[in-house]
Protein backbone atom coordinates (compact mmCIF):
# COMPACT_ATOMS: atom_id res chain seq x y z
CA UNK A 1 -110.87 10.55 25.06
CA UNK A 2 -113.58 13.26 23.68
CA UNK A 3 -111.91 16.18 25.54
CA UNK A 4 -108.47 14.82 24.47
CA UNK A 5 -109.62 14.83 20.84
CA UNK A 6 -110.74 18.61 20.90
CA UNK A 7 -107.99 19.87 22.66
CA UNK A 8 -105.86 18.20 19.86
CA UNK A 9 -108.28 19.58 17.00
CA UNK A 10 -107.87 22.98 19.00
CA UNK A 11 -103.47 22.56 19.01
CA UNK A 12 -103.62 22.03 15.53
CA UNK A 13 -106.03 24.92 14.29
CA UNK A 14 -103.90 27.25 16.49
CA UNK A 15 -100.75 26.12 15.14
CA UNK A 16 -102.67 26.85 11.85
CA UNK A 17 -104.01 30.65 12.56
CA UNK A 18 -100.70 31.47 14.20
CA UNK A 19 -98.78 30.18 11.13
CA UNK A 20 -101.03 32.08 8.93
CA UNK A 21 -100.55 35.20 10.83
CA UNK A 22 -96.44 35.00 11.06
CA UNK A 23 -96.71 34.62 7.08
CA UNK A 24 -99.07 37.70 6.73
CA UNK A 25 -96.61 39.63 9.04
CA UNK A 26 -93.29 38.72 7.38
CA UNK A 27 -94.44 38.60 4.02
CA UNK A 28 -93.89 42.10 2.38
CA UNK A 29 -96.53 43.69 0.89
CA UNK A 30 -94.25 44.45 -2.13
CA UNK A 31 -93.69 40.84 -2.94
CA UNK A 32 -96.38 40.48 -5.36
CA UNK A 33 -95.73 43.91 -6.69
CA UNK A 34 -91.87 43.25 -7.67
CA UNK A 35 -92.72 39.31 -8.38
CA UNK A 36 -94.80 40.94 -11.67
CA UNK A 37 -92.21 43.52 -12.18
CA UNK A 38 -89.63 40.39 -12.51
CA UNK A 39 -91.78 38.46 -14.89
CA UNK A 40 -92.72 41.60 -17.39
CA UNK A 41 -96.15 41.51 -16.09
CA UNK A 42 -96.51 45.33 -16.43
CA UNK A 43 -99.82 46.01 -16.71
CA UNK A 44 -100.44 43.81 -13.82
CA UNK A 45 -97.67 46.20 -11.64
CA UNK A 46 -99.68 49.12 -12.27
CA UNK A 47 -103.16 48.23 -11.24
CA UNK A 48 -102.16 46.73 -8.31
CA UNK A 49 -100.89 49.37 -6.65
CA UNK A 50 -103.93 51.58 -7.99
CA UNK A 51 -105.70 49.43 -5.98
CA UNK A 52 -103.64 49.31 -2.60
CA UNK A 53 -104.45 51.58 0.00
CA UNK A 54 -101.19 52.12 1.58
CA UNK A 55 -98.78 51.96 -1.21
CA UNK A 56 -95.12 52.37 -0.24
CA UNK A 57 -92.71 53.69 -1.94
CA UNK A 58 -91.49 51.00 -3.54
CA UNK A 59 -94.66 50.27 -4.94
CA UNK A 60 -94.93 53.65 -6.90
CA UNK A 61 -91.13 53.08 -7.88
CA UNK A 62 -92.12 49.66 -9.49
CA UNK A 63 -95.37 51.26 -11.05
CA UNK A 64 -93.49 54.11 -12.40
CA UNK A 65 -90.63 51.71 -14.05
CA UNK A 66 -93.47 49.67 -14.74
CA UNK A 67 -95.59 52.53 -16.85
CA UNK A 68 -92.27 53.09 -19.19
CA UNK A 69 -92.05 50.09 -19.68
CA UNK A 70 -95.43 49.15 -20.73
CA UNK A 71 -95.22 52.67 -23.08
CA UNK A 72 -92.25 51.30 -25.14
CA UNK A 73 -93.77 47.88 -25.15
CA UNK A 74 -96.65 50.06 -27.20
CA UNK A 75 -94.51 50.65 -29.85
CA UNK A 76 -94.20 47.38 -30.90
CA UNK A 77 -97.88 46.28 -31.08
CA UNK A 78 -99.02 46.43 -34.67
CA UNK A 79 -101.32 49.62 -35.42
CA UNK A 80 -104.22 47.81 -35.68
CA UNK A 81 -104.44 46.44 -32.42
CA UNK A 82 -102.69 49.29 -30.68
CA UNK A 83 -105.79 51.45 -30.31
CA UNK A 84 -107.95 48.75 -28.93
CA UNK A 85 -104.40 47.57 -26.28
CA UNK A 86 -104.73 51.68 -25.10
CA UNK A 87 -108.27 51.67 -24.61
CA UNK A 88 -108.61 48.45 -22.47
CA UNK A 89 -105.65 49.65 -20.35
CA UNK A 90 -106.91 53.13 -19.82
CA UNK A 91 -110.28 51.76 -18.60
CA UNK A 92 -109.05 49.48 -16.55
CA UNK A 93 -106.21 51.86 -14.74
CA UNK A 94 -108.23 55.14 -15.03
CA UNK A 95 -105.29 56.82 -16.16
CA UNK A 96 -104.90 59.61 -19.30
CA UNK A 97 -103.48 58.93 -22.32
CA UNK A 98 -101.60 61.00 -24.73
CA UNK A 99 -101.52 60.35 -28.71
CA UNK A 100 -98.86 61.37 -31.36
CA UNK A 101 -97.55 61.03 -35.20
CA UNK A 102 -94.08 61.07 -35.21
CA UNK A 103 -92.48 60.14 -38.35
CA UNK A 104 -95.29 58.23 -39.94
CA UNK A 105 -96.49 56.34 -37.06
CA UNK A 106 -98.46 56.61 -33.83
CA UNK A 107 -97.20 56.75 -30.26
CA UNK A 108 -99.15 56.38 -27.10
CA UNK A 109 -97.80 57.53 -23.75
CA UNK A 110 -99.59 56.88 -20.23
CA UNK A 111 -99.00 59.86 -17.98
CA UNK A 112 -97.12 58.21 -14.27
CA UNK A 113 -99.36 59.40 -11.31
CA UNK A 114 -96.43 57.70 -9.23
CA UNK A 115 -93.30 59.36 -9.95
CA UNK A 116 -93.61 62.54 -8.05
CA UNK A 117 -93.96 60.55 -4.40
CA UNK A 118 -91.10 59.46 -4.67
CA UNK A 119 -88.12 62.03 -3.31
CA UNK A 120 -86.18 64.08 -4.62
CA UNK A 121 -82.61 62.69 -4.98
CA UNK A 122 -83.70 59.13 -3.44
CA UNK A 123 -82.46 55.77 -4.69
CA UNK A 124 -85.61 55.06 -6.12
CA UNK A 125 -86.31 58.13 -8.09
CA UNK A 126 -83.32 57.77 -9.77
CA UNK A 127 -83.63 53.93 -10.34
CA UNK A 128 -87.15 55.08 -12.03
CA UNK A 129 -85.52 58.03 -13.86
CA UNK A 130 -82.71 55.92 -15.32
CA UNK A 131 -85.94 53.73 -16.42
CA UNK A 132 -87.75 56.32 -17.68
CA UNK A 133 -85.16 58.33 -19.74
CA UNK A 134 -83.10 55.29 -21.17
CA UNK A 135 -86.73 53.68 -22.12
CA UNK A 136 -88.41 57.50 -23.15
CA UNK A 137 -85.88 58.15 -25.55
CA UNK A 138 -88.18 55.84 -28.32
CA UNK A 139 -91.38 57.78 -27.80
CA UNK A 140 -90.97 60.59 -24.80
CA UNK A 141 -90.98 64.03 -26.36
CA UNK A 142 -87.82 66.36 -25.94
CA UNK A 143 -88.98 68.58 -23.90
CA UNK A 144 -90.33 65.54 -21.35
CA UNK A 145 -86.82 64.08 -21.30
CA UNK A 146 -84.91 67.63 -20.99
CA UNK A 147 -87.01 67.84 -17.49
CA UNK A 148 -86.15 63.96 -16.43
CA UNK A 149 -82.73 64.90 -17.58
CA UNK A 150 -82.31 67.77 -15.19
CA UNK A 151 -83.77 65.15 -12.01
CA UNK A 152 -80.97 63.00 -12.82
CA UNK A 153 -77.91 65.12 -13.20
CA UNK A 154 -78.62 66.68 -10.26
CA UNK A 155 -78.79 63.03 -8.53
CA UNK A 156 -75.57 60.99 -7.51
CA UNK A 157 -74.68 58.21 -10.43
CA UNK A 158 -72.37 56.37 -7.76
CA UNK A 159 -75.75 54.11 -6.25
CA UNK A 160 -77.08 53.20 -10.11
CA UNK A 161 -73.40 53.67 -11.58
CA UNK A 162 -74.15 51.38 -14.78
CA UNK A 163 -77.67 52.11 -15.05
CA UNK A 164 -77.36 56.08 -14.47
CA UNK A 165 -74.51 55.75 -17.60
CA UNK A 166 -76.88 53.97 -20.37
CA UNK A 167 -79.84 56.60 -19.35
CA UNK A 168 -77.65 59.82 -19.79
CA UNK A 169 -75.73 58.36 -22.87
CA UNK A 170 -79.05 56.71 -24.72
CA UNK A 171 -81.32 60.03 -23.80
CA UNK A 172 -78.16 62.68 -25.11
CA UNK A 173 -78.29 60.56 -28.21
CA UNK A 174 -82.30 61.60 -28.43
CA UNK A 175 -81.66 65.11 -27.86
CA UNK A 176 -82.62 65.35 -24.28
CA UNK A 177 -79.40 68.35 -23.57
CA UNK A 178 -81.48 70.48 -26.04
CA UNK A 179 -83.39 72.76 -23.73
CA UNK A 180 -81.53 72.87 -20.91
CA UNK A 181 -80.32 76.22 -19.63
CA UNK A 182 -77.19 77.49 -18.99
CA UNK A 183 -76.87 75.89 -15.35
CA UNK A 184 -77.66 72.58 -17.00
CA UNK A 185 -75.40 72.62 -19.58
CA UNK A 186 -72.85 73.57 -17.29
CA UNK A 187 -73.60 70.47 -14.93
CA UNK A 188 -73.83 68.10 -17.71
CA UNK A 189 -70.41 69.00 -18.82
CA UNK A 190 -68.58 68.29 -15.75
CA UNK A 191 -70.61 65.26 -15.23
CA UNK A 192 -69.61 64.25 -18.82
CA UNK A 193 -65.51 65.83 -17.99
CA UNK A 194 -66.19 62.79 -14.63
CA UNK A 195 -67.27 60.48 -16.86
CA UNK A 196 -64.62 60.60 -19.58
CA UNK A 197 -61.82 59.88 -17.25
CA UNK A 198 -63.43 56.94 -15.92
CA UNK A 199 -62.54 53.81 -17.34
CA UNK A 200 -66.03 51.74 -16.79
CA UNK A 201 -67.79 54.24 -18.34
CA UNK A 202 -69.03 54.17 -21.97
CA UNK A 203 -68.29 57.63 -21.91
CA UNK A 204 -64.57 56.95 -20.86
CA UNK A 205 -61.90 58.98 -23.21
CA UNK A 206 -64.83 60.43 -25.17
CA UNK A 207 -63.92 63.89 -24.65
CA UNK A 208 -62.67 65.46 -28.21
CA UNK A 209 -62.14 68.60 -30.00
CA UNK A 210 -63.04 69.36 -33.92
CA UNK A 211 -60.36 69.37 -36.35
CA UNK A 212 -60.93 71.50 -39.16
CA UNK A 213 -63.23 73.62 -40.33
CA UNK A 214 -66.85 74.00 -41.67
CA UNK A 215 -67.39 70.37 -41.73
CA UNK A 216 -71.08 69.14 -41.99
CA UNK A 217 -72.66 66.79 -39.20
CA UNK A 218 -74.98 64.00 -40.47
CA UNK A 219 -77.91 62.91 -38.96
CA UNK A 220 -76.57 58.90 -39.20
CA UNK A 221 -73.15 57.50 -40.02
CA UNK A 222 -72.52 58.08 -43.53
CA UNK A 223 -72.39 60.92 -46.29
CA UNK A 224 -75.93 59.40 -47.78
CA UNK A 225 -77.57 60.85 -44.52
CA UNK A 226 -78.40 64.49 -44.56
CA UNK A 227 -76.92 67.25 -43.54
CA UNK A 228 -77.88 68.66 -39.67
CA UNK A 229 -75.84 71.36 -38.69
CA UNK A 230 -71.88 71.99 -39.36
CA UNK A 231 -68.87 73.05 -37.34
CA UNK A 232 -66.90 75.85 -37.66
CA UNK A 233 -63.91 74.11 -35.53
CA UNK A 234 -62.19 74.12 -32.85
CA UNK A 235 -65.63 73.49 -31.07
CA UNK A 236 -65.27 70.60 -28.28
CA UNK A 237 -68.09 67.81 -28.02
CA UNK A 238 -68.45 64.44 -26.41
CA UNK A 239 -68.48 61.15 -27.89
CA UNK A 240 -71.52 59.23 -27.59
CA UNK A 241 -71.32 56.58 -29.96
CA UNK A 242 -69.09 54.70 -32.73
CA UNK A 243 -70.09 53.29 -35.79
CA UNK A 244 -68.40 49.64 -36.37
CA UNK A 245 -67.64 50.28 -40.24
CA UNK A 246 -64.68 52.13 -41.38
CA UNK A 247 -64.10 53.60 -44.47
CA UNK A 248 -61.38 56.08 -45.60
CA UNK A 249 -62.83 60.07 -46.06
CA UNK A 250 -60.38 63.00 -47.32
CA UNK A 251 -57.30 60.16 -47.15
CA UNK A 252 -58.01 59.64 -43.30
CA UNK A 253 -58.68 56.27 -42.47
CA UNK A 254 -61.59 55.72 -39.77
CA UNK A 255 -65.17 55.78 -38.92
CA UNK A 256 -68.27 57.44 -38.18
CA UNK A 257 -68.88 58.98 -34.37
CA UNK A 258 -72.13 59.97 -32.91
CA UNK A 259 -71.11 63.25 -30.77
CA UNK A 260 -73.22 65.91 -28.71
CA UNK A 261 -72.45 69.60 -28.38
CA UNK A 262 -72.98 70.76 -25.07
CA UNK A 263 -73.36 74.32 -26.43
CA UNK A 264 -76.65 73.63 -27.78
CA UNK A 265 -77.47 70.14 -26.97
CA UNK A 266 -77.66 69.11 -31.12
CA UNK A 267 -76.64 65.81 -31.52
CA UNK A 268 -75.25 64.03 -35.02
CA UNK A 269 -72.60 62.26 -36.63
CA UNK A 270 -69.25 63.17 -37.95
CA UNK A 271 -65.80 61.59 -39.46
CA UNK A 272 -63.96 60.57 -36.63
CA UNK A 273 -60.65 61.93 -38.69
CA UNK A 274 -61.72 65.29 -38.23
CA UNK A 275 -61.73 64.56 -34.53
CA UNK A 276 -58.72 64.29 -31.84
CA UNK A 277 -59.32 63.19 -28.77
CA UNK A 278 -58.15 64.83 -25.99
CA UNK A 279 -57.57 63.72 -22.25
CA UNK A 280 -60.49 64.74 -19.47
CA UNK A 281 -60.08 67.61 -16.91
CA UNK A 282 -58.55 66.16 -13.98
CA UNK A 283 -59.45 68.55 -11.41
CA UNK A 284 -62.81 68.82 -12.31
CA UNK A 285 -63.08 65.02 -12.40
CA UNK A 286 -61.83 64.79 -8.65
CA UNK A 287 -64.32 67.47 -7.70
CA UNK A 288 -66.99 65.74 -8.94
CA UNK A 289 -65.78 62.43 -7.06
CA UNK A 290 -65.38 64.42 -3.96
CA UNK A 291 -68.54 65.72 -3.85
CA UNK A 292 -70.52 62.55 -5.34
CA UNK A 293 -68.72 61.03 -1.90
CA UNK A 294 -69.48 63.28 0.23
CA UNK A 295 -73.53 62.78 -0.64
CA UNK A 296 -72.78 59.40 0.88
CA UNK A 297 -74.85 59.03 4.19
CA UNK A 298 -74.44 55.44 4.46
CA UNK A 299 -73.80 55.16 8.84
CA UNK A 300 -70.27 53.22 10.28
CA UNK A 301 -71.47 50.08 11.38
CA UNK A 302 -69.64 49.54 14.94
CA UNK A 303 -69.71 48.14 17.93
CA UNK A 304 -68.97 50.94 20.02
CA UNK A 305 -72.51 50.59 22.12
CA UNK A 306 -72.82 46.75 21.69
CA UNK A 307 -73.19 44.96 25.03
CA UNK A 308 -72.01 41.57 24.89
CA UNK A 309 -75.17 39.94 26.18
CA UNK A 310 -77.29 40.02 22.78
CA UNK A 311 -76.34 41.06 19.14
CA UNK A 312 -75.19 44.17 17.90
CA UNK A 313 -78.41 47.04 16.89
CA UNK A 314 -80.55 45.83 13.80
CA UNK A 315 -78.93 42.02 13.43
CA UNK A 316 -81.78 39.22 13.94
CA UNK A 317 -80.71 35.21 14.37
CA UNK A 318 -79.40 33.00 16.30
CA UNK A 319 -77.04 34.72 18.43
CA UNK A 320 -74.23 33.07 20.35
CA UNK A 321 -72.87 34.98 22.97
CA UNK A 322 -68.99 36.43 22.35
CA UNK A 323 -66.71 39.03 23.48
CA UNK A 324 -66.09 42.24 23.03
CA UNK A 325 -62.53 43.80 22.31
CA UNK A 326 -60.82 47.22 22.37
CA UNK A 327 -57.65 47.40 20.06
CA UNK A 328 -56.47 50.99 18.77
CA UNK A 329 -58.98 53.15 20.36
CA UNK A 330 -61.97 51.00 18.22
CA UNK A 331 -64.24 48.91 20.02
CA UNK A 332 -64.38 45.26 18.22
CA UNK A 333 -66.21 41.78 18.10
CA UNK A 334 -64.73 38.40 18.42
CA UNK A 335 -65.25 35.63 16.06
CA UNK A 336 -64.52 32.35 16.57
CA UNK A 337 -63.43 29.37 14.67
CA UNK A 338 -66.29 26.29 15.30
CA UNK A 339 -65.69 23.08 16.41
CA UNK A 340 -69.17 22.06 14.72
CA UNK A 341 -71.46 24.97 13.00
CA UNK A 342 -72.17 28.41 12.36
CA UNK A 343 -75.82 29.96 13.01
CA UNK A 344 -75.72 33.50 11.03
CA UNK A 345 -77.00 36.57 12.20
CA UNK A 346 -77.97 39.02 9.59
CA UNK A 347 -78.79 42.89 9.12
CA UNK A 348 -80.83 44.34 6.28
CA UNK A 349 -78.64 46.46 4.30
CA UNK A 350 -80.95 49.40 2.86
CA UNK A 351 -79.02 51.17 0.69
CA UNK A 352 -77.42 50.32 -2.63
CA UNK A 353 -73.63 50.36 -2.43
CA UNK A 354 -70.89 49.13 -4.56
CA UNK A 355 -67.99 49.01 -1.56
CA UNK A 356 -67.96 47.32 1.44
CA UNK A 357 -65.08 49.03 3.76
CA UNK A 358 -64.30 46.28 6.89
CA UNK A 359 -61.56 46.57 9.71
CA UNK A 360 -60.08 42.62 10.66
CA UNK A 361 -57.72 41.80 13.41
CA UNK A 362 -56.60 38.18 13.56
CA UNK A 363 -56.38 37.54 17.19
CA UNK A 364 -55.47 33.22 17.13
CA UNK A 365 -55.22 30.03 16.21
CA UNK A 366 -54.43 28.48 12.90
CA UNK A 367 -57.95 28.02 11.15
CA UNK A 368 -59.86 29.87 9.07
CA UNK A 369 -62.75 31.96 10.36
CA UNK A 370 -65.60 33.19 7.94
CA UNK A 371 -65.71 37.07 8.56
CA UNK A 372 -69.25 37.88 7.21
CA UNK A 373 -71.32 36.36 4.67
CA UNK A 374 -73.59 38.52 2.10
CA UNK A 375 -77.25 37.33 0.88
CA UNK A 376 -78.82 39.05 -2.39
CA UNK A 377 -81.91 38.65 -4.82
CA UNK A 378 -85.18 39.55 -4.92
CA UNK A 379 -87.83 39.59 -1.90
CA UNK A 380 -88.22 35.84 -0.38
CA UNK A 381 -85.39 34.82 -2.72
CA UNK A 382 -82.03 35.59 -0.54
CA UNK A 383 -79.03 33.30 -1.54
CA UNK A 384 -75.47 33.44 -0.57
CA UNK A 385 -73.26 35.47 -2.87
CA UNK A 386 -70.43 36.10 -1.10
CA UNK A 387 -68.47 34.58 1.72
CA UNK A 388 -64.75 36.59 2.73
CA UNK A 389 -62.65 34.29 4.99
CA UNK A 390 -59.54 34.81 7.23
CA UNK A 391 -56.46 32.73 8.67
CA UNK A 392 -53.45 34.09 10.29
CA UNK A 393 -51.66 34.99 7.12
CA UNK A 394 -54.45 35.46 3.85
CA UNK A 395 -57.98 36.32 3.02
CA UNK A 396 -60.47 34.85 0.73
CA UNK A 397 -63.35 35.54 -0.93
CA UNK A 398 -65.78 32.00 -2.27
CA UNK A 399 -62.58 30.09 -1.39
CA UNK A 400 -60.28 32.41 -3.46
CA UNK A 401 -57.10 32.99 -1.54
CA UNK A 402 -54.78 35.73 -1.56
CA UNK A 403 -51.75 35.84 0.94
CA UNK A 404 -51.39 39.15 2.47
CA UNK A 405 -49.04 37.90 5.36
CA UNK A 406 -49.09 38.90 9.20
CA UNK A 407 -52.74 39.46 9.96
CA UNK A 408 -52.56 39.83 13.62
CA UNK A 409 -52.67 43.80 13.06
CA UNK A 410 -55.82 45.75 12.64
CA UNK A 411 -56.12 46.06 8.64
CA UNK A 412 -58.49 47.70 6.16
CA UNK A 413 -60.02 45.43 3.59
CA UNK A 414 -62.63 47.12 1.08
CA UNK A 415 -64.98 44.72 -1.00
CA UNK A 416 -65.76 46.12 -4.28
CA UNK A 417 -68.70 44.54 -6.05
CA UNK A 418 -70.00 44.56 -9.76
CA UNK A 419 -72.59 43.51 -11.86
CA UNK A 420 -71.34 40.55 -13.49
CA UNK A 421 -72.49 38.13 -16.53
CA UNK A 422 -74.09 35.52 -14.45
CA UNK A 423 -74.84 37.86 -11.39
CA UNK A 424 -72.29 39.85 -8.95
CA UNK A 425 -68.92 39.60 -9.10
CA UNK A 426 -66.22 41.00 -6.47
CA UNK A 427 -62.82 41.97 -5.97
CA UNK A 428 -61.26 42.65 -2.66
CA UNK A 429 -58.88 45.58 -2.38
CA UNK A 430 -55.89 45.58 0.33
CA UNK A 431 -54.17 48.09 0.86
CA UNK A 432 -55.38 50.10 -1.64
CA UNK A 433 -53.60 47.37 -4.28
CA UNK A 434 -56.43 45.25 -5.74
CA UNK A 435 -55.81 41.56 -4.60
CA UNK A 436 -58.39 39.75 -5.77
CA UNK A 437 -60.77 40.31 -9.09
CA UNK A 438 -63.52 38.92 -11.08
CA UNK A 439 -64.93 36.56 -8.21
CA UNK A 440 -68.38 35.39 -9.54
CA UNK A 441 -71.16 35.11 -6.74
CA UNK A 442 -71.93 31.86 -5.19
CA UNK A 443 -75.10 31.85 -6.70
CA UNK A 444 -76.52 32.89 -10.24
CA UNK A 445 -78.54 36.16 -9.69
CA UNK A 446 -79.89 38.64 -11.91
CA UNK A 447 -78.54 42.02 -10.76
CA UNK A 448 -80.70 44.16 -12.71
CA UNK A 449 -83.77 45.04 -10.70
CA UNK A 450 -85.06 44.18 -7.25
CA UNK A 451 -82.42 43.43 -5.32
CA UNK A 452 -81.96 43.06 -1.75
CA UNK A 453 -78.93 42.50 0.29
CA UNK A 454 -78.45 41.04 3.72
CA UNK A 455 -74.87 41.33 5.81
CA UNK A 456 -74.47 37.81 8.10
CA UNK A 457 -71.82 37.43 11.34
CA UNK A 458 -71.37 33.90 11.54
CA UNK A 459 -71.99 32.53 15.53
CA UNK A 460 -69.67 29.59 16.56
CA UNK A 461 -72.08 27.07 18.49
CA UNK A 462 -68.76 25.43 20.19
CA UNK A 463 -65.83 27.63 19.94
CA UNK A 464 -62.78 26.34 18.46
CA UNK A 465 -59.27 27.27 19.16
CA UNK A 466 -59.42 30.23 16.87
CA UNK A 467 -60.60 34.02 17.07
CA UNK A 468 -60.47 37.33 14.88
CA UNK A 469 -62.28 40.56 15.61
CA UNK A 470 -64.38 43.12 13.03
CA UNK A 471 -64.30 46.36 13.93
CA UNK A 472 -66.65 48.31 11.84
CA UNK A 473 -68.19 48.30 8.32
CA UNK A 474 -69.24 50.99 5.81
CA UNK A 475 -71.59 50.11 2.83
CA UNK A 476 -70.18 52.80 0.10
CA UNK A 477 -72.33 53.75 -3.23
């Protein structure tokens, strides 16, 4: 009875240390990191990864959002309590500070000891510089954002399309195109031409050309606000901002627009009656989409190596064994329909994209087969956004069906997500004719930092009487 009790006491502490141990190795080390990041906890961000020994990558990503953040959240502490705010946080991180009057009151800035690990061009230097510059443009000096300004336009805007947008139109507006040179001006403008024909970008059909001449540009919306610089005409600048008033100015009827002048990099505001807007360059806009592509080094997911007997490279789960298929010179898996449940197998999907390319066949049967299944939020925090479906004759996306007829030929389906108001939303795109639009996520997630994604296969424990086969899939920024 003794021995029976220890070896009991002996299960149970084992089951204890080896639970302990599977939690220390799945938990990831940037958990607690991004779980402060989530809750504003700035301050908290920072030191903690001063303090790790091996920070990653992320870590120093979060830290460096994390520092502009905490510098703008300086500007709205009252004076008095600034100083003593600065001083706390500058013993405790170690880190220099730099002090300012502008304009009647004082500005603190932390210098970021994490921004320059990260690389050059990467997804996270450019979440951090989209960050930094839309954030900076309260309290960073110009010359500070002219130098983040030249990192970003020299990034792709396709990964952080939204985000990337707001940073280049909110740091223009502060004066950031003032000291680039000639190279940079020249970049911003056909990044601005790219913008202006594109119709989710606050930038779209901002593209204008002066009408008149020597007319004065303001400082704010309205004739009360000085004087900053004038036009001679003719000159062609970009729209960055409207005012909502209208009033009527030299018997034109309108309102007051914020514009920059890519000659120079001044920035002000002027009548919008002595502007006329004028239609983007095309052929510089599809250069600039072909080459923003063609920086795309997301891999083909495919199953030309798979071997039937375990699941395709990088997926983890519960894998049922299926069949592989060869249909039009493309190796393929089947799917099949369940007579019971699905156990999901699921792949990490590392790179930020905004398109999901698949290839379908419909092989059988008359059910409907889940293709794939996509997972999103923060670390720990996965939840089902998105589930596309197939029968013999329509698709689906959350249950949303759209007919698109014989589906017993291999077709091309693309996935196009978006930041929506509750969380994602998606629209699926056949045939290069949008079918589907404005599908909310299955769950309410917050799309604006933090994110992870995770691509599912569903398994069929007892297969049913229906099949369909994926060919290959292609995460696009």
């Amino acid at each position: 009875m003794r021995k029976s009790f220890f070896v009991v006491l002996g299960l149970i502490f084992s089951s204890i240390l080896i639970g302990f141990l599977v939690w220390k190795i799945l938990t990831r080390k940037t958990d607690s990191v991004y779980k402060n990041f989530s809750k504003s906890n700035w301050e908290e961000v920072v030191l903690e990864v001063l303090s790790k020994k091996d920070p990653d990558l992320e870590d120093y990503s979060y830290a460096s959002m994390s520092l502009a953040e905490f510098n703008f959240h300086l500007l709205t502490i009252p004076s008095e309590k600034k100083e003593k705010v600065v001083s706390r946080f500058a013993e405790k991180s170690g880190l220099k500070f730099f002090k300012r009057e502008v304009g009647g009151r004082t500005i603190f800035t932390f210098e970021d000891r994490f921004f320059s690990f990260l690389p050059e061009g990467s997804f996270l230097k450019t979440r951090a510089l989209c960050r930094k510059l839309y954030l900076g443009a309260e309290y960073e000096t110009v010359d500070v954002l002219s130098r983040y300004l030249v990192k970003l336009i020299s990034s792709n805007p396709l990964p952080l399309y939204n985000e990337y947008n707001q940073a280049l139109l909110k740091s223009l507006s502060a004066g950031s195109a003032k000291e680039l040179n000639e190279n940079g001006r020249s970049r911003l403008s056909k990044l601005l031409e790219y913008f202006s024909g594109k119709e989710d970008s606050p930038f779209n059909g901002s593209k204008a050309i002066i009408e008149g001449k020597n007319l004065n540009v303001r400082t704010g919306p309205g004739t009360e606000n000085p004087i900053s610089f004038q036009f001679k005409g003719g000159e062609t600048v970009f729209i960055l901002d409207r005012d909502s008033r209208t009033e009527t100015i030299a018997g034109k009827r309108g309102s007051w627009n914020q514009i920059v002048d890519l000659r120079n990099g001044n920035v002000g505001w002027i009548f919008s009656g002595f502007l006329k807007n004028i239609s983007s360059d095309l052929s510089i806009s599809q250069t600039m989409e072909e080459y923003f592509r063609a920086l795309d080094r997301s891999p083909v997911w495919d199953f030309e190596s798979w071997k039937e007997s375990s699941p395709p490279n990088g997926f983890q789960g519960e894998y049922h064994p299926t069949e592989k298929i060869a249909l039009d010179g493309d190796s393929g898996m089947i799917l099949h329909s369940s007579k019971s449940k699905y156990d999901l197998i699921c792949r990490s999907v590392d790179e930020p994209f905004r398109n999901l390319e698949f290839y379908v066949s419909f092989l059988e049967g008359n059910e409907t087969i889940p293709i794939f299944t996509l997972l999103a939020g923060p670390p720990g925090d996965l939840r089902k956004t998105f589930e596309i479906e197939m029968d013999k004759e329509s698709v689906s996306i959350n249950r949303n069906r759209y007919i698109t007829g014989d589906n017993f030929s291999k077709r091309r389906f693309r996935l196009n997500v978006q930041n929506g108001s509750s969380g994602f939303q998606a629209g699926l795109i056949v045939s290069e004719k949008m079918a589907l639009s404005g599908i909310d996520s299955l769950n309410t997630i917050d799309p604006t930092s933090g994110i992870r994604w995770k691509f599912c296969l569903p398994m069929s424990r007892e297969n049913g009487d229906s099949s369909l086969s994926v060919f290959q899939f292609k995460f696009v920024p």
